[in-house]
N, C-alpha and C. Protein backbone atom coordinates (compact mmCIF):
# COMPACT_ATOMS: atom_id res chain seq x y z
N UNK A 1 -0.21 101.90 17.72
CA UNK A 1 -1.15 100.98 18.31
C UNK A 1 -1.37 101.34 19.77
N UNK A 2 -2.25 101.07 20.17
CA UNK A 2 -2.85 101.12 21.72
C UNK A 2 -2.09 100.33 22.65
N UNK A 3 -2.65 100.28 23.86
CA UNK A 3 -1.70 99.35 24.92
C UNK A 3 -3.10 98.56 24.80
N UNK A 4 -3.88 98.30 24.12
CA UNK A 4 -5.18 97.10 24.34
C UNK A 4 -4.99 96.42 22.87
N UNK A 5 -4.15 96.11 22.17
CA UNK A 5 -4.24 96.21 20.82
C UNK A 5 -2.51 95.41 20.82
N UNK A 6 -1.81 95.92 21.39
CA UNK A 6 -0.21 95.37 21.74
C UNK A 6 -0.41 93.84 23.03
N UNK A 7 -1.56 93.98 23.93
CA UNK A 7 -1.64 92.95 24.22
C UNK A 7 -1.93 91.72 24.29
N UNK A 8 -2.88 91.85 23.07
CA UNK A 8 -3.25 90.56 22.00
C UNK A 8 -2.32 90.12 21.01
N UNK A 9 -1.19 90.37 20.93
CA UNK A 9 -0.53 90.37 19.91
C UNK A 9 0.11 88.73 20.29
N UNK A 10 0.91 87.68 19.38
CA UNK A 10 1.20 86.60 20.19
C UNK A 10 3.04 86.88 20.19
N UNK A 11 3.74 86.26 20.61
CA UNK A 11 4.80 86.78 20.13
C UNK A 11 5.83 85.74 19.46
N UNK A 12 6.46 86.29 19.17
CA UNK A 12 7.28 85.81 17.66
C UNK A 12 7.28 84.24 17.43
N UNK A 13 7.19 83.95 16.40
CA UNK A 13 7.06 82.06 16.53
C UNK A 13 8.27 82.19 15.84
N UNK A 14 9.04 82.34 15.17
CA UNK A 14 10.60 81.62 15.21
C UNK A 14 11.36 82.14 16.36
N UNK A 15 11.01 82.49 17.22
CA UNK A 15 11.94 82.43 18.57
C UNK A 15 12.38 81.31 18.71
N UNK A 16 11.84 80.47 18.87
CA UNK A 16 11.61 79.09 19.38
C UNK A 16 12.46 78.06 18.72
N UNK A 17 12.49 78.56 17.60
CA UNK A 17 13.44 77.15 16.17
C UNK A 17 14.21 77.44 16.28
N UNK A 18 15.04 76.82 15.78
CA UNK A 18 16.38 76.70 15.51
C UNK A 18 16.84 77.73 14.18
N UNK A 19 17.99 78.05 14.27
CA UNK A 19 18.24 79.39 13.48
C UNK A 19 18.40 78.27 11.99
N UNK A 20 18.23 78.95 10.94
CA UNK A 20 18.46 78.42 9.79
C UNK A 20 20.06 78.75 9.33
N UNK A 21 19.74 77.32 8.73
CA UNK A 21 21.63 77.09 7.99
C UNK A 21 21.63 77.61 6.88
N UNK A 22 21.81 79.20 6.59
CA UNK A 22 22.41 79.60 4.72
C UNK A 22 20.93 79.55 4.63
N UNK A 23 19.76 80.01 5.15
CA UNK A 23 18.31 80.60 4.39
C UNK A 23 17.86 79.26 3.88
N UNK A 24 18.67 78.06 4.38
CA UNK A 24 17.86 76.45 3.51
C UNK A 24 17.43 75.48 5.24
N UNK A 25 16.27 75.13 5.30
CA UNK A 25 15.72 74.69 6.58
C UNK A 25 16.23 72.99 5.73
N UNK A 26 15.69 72.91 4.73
CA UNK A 26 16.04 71.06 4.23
C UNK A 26 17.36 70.88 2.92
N UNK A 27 18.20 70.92 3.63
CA UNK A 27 19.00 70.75 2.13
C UNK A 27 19.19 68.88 1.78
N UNK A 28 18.28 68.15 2.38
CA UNK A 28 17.98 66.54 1.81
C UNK A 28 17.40 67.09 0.75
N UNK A 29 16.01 67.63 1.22
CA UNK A 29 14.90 68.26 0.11
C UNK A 29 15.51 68.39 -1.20
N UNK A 30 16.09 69.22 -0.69
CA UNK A 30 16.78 69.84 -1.59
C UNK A 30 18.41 69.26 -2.88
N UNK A 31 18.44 68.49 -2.59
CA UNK A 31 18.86 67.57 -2.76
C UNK A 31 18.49 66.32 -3.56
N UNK A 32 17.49 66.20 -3.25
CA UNK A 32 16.87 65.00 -3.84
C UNK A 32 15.51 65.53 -5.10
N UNK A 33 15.55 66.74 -4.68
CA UNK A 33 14.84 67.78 -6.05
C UNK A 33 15.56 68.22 -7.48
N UNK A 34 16.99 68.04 -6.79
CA UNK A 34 17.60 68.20 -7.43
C UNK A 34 18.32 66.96 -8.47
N UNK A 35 18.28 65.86 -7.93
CA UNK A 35 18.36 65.00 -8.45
C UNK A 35 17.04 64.14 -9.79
N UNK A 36 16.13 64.69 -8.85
CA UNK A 36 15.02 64.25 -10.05
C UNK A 36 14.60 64.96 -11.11
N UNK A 37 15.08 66.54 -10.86
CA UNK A 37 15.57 67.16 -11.89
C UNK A 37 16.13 67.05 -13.06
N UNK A 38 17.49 66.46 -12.72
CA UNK A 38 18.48 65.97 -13.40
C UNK A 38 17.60 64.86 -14.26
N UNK A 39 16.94 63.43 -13.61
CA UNK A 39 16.79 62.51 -14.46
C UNK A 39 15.94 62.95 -15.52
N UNK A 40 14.97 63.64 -14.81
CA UNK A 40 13.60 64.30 -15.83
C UNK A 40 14.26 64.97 -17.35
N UNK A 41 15.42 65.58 -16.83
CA UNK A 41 16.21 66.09 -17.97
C UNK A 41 16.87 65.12 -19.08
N UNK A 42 17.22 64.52 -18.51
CA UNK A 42 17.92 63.06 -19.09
C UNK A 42 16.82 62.04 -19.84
N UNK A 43 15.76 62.32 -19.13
CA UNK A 43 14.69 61.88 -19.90
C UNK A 43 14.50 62.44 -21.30
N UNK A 44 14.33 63.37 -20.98
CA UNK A 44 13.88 64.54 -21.75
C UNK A 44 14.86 64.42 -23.24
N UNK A 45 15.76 64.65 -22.63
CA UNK A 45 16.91 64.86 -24.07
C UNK A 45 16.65 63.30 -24.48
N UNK A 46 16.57 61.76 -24.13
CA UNK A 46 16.65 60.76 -24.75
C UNK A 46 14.99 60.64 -25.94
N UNK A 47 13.94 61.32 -25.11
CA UNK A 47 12.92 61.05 -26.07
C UNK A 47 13.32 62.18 -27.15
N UNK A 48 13.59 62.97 -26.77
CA UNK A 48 13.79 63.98 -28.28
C UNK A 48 14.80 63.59 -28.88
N UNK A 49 16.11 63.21 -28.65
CA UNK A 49 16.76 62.47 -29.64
C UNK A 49 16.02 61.49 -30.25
N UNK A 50 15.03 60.23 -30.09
CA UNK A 50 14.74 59.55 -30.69
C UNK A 50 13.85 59.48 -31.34
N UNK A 51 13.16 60.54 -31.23
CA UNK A 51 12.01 61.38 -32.11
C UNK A 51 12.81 61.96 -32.95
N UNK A 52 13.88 62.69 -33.49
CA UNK A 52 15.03 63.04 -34.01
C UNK A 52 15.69 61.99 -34.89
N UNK A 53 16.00 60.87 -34.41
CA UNK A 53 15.97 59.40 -34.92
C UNK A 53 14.56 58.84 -35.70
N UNK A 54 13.87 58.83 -35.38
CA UNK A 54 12.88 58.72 -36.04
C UNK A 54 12.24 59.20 -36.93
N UNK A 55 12.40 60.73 -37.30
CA UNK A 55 11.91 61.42 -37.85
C UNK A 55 13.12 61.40 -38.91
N UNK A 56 14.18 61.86 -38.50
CA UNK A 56 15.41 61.33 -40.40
C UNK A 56 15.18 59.62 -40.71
N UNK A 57 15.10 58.54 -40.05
CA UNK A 57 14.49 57.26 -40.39
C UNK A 57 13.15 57.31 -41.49
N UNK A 58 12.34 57.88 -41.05
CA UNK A 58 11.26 58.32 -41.85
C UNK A 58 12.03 58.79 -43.06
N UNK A 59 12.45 59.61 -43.55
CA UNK A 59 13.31 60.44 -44.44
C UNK A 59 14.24 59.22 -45.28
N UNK A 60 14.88 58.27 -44.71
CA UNK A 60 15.88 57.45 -45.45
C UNK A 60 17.45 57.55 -44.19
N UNK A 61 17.08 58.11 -43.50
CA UNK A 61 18.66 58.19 -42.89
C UNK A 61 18.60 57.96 -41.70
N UNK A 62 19.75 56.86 -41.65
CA UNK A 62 20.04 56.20 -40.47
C UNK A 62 20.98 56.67 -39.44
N UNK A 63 20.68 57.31 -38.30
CA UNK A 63 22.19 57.46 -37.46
C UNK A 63 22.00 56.76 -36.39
N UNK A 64 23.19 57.30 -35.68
CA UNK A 64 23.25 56.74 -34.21
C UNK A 64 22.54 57.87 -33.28
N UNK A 65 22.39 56.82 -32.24
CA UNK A 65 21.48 57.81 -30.75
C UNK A 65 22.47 58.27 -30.82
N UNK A 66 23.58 58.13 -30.51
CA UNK A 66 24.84 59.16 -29.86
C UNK A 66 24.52 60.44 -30.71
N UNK A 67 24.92 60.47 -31.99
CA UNK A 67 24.96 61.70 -33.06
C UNK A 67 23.27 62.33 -33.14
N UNK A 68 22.34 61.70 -32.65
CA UNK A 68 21.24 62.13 -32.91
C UNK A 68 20.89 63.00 -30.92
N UNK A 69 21.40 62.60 -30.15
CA UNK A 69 21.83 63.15 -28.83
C UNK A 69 22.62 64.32 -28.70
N UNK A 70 23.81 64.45 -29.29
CA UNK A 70 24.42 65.77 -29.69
C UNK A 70 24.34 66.45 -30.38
N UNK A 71 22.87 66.25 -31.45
CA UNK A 71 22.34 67.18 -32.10
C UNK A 71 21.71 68.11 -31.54
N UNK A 72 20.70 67.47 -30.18
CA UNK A 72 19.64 67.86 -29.99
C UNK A 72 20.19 68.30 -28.50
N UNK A 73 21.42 68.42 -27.82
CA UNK A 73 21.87 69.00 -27.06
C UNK A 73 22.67 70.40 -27.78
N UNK A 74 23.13 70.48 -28.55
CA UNK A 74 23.49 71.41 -29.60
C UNK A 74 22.39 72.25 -29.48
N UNK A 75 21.72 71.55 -29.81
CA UNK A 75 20.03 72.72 -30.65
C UNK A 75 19.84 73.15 -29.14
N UNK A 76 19.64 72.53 -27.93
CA UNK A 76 18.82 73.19 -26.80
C UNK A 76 19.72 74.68 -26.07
């Protein structure tokens, strides 16, 4: 580069911040992503167990959420 070309340049914008902790600027964020994660999952496995429930009900057979929950954690 030129010396007319180097003097437009701006200079560094993380000079200025604060150094990052371990490559993570929000570990709340992060944190709380992680948590809704989790429920979404928990979601997740209760409607497919009971669609699972529902679907042997249809059929004649009755179980429990519990056994119809560790089926479908089994299967995933």
């Amino acid at each position: 580069m030129t010396a007319h070309q180097n003097a437009g340049t701006l200079p560094d914008v993380r000079a200025d911040r604060a150094p990052l902790h371990g490559g993570r600027r929000r570990p709340a964020v992060r944190r709380i992503a992680r948590g809704v994660l989790f429920v979404a999952q928990a979601v997740s496995l209760g409607c497919y167990a009971q669609l699972y429930r529902r679907i042997l009900a249809a059929l004649g057979a009755r179980i429990r959420f519990r056994l119809a929950a560790d089926v479908t954690l089994a299967t995933g």
